[in-house]
Protein backbone atom coordinates (compact mmCIF):
# COMPACT_ATOMS: atom_id res chain seq x y z
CA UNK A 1 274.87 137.94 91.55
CA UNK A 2 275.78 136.70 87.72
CA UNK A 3 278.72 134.85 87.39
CA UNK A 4 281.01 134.56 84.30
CA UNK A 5 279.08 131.99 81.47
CA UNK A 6 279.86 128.70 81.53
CA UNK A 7 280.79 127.01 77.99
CA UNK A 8 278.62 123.51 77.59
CA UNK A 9 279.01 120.90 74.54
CA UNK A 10 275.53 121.56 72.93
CA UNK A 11 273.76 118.24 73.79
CA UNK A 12 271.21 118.94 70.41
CA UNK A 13 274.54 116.92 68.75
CA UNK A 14 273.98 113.54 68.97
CA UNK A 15 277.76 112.62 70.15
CA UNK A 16 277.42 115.49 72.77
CA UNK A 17 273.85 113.73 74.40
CA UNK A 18 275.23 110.13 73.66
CA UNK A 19 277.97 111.35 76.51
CA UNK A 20 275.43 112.95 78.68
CA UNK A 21 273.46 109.77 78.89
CA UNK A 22 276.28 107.26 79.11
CA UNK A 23 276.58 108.04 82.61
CA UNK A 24 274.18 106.22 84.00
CA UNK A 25 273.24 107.84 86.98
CA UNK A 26 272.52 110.69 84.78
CA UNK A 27 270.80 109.13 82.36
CA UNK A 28 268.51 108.06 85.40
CA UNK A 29 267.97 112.23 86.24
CA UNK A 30 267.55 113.05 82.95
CA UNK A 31 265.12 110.66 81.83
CA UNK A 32 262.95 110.52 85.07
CA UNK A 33 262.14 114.31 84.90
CA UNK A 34 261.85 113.94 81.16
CA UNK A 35 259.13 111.06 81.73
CA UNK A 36 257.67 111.69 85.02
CA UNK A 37 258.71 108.74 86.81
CA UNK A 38 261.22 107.88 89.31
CA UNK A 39 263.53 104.85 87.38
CA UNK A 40 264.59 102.05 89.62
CA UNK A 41 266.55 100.51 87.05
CA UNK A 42 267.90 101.94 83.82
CA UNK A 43 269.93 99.41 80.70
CA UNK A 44 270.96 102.12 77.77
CA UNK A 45 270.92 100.65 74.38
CA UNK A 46 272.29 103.06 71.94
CA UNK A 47 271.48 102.28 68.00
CA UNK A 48 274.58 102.91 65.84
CA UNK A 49 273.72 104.11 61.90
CA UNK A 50 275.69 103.65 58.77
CA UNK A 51 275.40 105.73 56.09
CA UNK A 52 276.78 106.06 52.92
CA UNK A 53 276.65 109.30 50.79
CA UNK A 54 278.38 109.78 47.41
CA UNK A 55 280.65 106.62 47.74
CA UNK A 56 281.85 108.15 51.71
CA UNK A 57 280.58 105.82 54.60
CA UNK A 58 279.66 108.05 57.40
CA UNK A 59 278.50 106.67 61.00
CA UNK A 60 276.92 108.60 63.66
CA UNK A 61 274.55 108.19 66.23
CA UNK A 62 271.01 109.22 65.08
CA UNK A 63 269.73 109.12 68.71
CA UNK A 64 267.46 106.30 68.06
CA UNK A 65 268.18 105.52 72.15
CA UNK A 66 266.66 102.50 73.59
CA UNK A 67 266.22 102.90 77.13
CA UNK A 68 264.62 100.46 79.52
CA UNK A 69 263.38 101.20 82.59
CA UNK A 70 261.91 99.11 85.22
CA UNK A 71 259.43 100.49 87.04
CA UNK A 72 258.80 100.65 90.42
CA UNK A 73 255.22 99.35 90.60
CA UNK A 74 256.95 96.55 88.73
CA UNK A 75 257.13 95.78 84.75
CA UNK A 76 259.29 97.36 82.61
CA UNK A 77 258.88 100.15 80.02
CA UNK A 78 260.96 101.26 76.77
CA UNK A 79 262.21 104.91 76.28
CA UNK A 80 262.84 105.77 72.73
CA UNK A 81 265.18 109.21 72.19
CA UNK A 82 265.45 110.54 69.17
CA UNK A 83 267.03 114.15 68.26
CA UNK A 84 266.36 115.18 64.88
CA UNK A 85 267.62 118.48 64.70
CA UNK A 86 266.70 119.58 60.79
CA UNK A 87 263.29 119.06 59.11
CA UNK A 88 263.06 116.46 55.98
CA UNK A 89 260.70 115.55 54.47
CA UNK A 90 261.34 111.97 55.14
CA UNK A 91 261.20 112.50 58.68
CA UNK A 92 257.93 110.98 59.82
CA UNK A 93 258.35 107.57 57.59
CA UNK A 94 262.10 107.29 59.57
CA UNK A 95 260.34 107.59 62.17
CA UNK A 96 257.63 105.16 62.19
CA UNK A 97 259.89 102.55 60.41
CA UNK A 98 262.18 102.76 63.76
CA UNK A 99 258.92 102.82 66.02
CA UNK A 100 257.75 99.82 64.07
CA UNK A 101 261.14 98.12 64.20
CA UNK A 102 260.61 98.36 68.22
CA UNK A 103 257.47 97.18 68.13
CA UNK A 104 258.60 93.97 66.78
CA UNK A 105 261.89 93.58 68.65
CA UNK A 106 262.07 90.27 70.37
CA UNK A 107 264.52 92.08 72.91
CA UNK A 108 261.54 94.17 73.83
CA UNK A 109 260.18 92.07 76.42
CA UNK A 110 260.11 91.04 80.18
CA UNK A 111 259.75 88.55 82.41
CA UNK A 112 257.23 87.95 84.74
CA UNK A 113 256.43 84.89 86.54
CA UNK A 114 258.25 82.56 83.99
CA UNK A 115 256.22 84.81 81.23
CA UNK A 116 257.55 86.90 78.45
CA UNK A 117 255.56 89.90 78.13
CA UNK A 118 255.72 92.91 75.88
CA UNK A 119 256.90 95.91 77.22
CA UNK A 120 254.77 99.46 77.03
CA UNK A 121 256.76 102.04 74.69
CA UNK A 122 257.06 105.64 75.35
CA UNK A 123 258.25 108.07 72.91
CA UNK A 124 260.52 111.16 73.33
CA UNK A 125 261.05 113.34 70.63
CA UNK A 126 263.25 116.28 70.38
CA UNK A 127 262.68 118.03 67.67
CA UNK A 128 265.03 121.27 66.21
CA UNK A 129 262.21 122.56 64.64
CA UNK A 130 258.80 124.08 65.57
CA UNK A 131 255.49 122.32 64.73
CA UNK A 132 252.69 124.38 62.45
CA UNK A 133 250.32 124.87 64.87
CA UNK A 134 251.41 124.06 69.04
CA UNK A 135 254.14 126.28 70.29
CA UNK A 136 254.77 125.03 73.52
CA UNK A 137 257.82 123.61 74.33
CA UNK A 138 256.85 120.02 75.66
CA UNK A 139 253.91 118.14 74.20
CA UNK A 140 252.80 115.27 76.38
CA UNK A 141 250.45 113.29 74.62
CA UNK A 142 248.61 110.67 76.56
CA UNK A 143 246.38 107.74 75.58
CA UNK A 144 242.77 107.60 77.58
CA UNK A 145 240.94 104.67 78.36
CA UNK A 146 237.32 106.00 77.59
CA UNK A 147 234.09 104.07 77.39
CA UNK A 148 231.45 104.39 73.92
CA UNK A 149 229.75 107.35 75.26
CA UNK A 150 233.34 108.99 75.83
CA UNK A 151 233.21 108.91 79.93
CA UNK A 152 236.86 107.78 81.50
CA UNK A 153 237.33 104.20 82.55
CA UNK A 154 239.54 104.49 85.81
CA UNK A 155 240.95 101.62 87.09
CA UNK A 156 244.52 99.44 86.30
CA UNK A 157 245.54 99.33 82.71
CA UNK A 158 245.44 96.52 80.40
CA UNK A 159 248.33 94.55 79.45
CA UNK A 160 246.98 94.66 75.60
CA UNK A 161 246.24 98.00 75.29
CA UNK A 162 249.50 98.97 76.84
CA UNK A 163 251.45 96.78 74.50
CA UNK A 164 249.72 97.85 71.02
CA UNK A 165 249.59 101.65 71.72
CA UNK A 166 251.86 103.87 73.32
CA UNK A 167 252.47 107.88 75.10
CA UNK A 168 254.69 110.00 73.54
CA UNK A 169 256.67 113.42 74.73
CA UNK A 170 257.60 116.01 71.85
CA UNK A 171 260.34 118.36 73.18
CA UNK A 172 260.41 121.28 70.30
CA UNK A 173 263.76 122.84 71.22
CA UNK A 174 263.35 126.15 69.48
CA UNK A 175 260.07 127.23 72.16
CA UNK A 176 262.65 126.62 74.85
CA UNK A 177 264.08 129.94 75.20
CA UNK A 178 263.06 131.56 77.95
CA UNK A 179 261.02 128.83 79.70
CA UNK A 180 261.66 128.35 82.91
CA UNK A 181 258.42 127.11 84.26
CA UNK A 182 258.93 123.64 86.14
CA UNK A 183 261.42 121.29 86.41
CA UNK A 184 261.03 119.14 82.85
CA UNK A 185 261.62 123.38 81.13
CA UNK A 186 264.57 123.81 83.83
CA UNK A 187 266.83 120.58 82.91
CA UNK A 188 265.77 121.29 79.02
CA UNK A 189 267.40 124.75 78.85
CA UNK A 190 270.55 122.99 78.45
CA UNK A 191 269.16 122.80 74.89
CA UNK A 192 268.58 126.33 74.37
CA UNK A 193 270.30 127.04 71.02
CA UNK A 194 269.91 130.98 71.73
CA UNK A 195 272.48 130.33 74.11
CA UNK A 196 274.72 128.90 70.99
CA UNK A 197 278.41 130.36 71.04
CA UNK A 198 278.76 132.43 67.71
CA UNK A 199 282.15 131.07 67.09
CA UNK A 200 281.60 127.79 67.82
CA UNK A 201 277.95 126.15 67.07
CA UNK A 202 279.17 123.22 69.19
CA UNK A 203 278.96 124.78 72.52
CA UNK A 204 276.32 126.68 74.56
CA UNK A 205 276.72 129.47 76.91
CA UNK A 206 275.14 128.85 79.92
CA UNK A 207 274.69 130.19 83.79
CA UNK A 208 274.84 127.76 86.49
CA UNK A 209 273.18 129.53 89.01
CA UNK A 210 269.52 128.99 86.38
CA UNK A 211 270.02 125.38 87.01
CA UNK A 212 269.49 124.10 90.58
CA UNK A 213 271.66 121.85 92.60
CA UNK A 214 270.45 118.27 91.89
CA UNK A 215 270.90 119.56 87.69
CA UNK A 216 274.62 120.20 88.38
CA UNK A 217 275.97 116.65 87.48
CA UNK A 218 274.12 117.06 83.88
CA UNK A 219 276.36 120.76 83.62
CA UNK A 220 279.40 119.15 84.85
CA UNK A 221 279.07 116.13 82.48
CA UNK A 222 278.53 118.56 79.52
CA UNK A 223 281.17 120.65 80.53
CA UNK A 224 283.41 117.12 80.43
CA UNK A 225 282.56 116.74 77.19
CA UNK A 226 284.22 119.57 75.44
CA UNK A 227 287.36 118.41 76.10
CA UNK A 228 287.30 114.70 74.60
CA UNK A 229 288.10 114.51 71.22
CA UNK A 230 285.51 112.08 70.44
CA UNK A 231 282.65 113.78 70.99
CA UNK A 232 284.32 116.94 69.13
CA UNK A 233 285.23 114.51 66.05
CA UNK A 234 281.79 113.35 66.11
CA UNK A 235 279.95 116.54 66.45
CA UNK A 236 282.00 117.75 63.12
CA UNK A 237 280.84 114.21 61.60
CA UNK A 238 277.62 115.03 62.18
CA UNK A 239 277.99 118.55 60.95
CA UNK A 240 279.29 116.94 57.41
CA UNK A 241 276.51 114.65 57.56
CA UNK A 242 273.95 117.21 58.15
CA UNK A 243 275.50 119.15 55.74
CA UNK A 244 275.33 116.01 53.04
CA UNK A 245 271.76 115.44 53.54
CA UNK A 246 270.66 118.85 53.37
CA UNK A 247 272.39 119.04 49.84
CA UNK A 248 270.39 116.08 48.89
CA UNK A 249 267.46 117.54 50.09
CA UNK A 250 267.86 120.29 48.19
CA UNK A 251 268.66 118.26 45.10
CA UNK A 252 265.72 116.13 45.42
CA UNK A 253 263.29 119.28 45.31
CA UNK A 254 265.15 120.48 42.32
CA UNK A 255 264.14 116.71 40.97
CA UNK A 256 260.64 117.06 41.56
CA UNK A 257 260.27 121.07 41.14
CA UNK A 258 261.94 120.10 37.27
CA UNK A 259 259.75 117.16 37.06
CA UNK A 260 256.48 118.67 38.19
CA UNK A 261 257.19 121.34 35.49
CA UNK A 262 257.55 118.71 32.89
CA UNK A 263 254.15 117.24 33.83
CA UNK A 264 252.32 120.34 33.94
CA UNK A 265 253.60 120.94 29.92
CA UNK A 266 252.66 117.49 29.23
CA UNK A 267 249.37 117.18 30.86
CA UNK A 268 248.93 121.04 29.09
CA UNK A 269 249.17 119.88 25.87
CA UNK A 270 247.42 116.52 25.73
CA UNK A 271 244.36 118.86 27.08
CA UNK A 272 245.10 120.82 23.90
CA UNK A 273 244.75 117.65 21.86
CA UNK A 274 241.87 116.98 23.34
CA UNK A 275 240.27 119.68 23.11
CA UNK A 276 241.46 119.83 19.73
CA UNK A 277 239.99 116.04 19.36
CA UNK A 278 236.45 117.68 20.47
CA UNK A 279 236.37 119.85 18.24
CA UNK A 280 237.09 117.62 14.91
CA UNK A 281 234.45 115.09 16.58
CA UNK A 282 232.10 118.26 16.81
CA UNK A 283 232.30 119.25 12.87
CA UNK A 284 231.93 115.41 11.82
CA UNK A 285 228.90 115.44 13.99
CA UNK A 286 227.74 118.42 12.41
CA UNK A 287 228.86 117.70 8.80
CA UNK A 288 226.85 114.59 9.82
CA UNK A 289 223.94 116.44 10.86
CA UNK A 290 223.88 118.10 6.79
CA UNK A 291 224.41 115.43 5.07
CA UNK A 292 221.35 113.56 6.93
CA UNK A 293 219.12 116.80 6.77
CA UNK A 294 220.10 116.60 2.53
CA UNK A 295 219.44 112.89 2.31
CA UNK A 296 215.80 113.27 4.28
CA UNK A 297 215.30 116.47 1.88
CA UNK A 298 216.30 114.34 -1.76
CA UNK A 299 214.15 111.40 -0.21
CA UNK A 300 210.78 113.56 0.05
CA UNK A 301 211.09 114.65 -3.59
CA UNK A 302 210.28 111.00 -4.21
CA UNK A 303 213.99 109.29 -4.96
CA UNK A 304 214.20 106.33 -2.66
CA UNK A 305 216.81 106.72 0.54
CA UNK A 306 219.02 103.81 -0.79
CA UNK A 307 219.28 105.56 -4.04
CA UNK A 308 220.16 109.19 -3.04
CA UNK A 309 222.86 107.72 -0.79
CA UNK A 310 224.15 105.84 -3.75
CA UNK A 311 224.95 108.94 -5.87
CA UNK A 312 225.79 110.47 -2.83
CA UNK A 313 228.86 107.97 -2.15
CA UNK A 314 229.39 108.09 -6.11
CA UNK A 315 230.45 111.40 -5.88
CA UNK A 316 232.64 111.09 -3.31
């Protein structure tokens, strides 16, 4: 039997998921069905941003989140979270500056018998918009250990290869409508944006009874969040912000849409002068040709060469 909807903060707002996972023990549900593992030990390290756009500083949280997780085979691992919930086209350079910014962290280690050693990265992207080609809803992309002929090397993984390369999860949240398929599709319909209120983009619609029991703590904490003025302030932040950089956007491809026009006419008519430039070299060459043909003809009626080009520069 369908009960009445229940209204959600819409976690694809980086102040609504910031709540979600500052509870800890539900950071621990969310990310262990997100990653596949169950987390004996979760720190959350949230990145704050600054940014300023035409001479207004706004800060939100990008949901660069820094999670580590100890493992229970021992060793630790880093979660990275991002949300990006528009596409720019400076997307994948963000990106790869922050992965490359982990990479080199100093806090991005563990100990280990007196040892520091690096800790393995995973990547979890959630993205607002679709890829070109893959439709599904989660992408897990997984590293192989393979041999030169291409055959699988089983065994325990190396400390170096773990630390230079890493696994990555890409969440596209506008394939998640409908999906219901497994666990990982069940906890992610919480960011089904076809279940956005019309009147207010910062809540969902949901119905409890499509989540089961142990995802109830991730509705209730959502539910929470509605209510706290924070998370509401910062959602309409991020709106603004949004908002700012999409004008830019915009803006920047009038930029290069003017400028590529402006090279195209340029590049247009230096072709012009060269061709034009051809063609004057092509009637000297040929005017050339004449004059050479009339100097070989005066020199056979017995006038020397030196002579006939002589009179020839006389009457110039």
């Amino acid at each position: 039997m369908s009960t009445e909807p229940t209204r959600i903060a819409n976690p694809i707002y980086d102040g609504a998921f910031k709540y979600l996972l500052d509870d800890n023990r539900i950071a621990k549900l969310f990310l262990s069905t997100i990653i596949g593992e169950e987390i004996e030990e979760l720190t959350f390290r949230p990145t704050e941003h600054r940014m300023d756009i035409e001479h207004r500083s706004v800060t939100v949280f990008r949901m660069d989140f820094s999670a580590r997780i100890r493992l229970p085979g021992g060793g630790a691992m880093l979660v990275i979270l991002e949300i990006q919930k528009a596409k720019f086209a400076t997307d994948i350079m963000r990106f790869r500056k922050y992965l490359g910014s982990q990479y080199s962290s100093k806090e991005n280690v563990y100990a280990d018998g007196g040892r520091q050693r690096a800790m393995p990265i995973l990547s979890v992207y959630f993205l607002g918009h679709g890829l070109d080609h893959i439709h599904h809803p989660v992408i897990r992309v997984a590293r192989q250990y393979l041999d030169g002929a291409g055959q699988a090397l089983p065994g325990a993984r190396e400390e170096f290869i773990e630390s230079l390369t890493h696994d990555s999860v890409i969440i596209q949240i506008p394939h998640l409508k409908d999906r219901r398929q497994n666990d990982i599709e069940c906890l992610l319909g919480i960011f089904d944006q076809s279940q956005k209120d019309p009147m207010d983009a910062h809540t969902l619609s949901i119905r409890e009874e499509d989540y089961p029991k142990k995802f109830q703590p991730v509705i209730r904490r959502l539910i929470k969040a509605i209510s706290e003025p924070r998370v509401r302030e910062t959602m309409e932040v991020e709106d603004d912000y949004l908002e700012d950089l999409e004008d830019m956007e915009r803006a920047v491809a009038k930029m290069e849409a003017r400028l590529s026009a402006v090279i195209e006419q340029k590049e247009a008519a230096l072709q012009q002068k060269e061709a034009a430039l051809q063609q004057k070299e092509a009637v000297i060459e040929q005017k050339e040709a004449m004059l050479q043909k009339a100097v070989q003809a005066l020199v056979a009626t017995g006038i020397s060469e030196a002579e006939v080009r002589e009179k020839l520069v006389a009457s110039l």
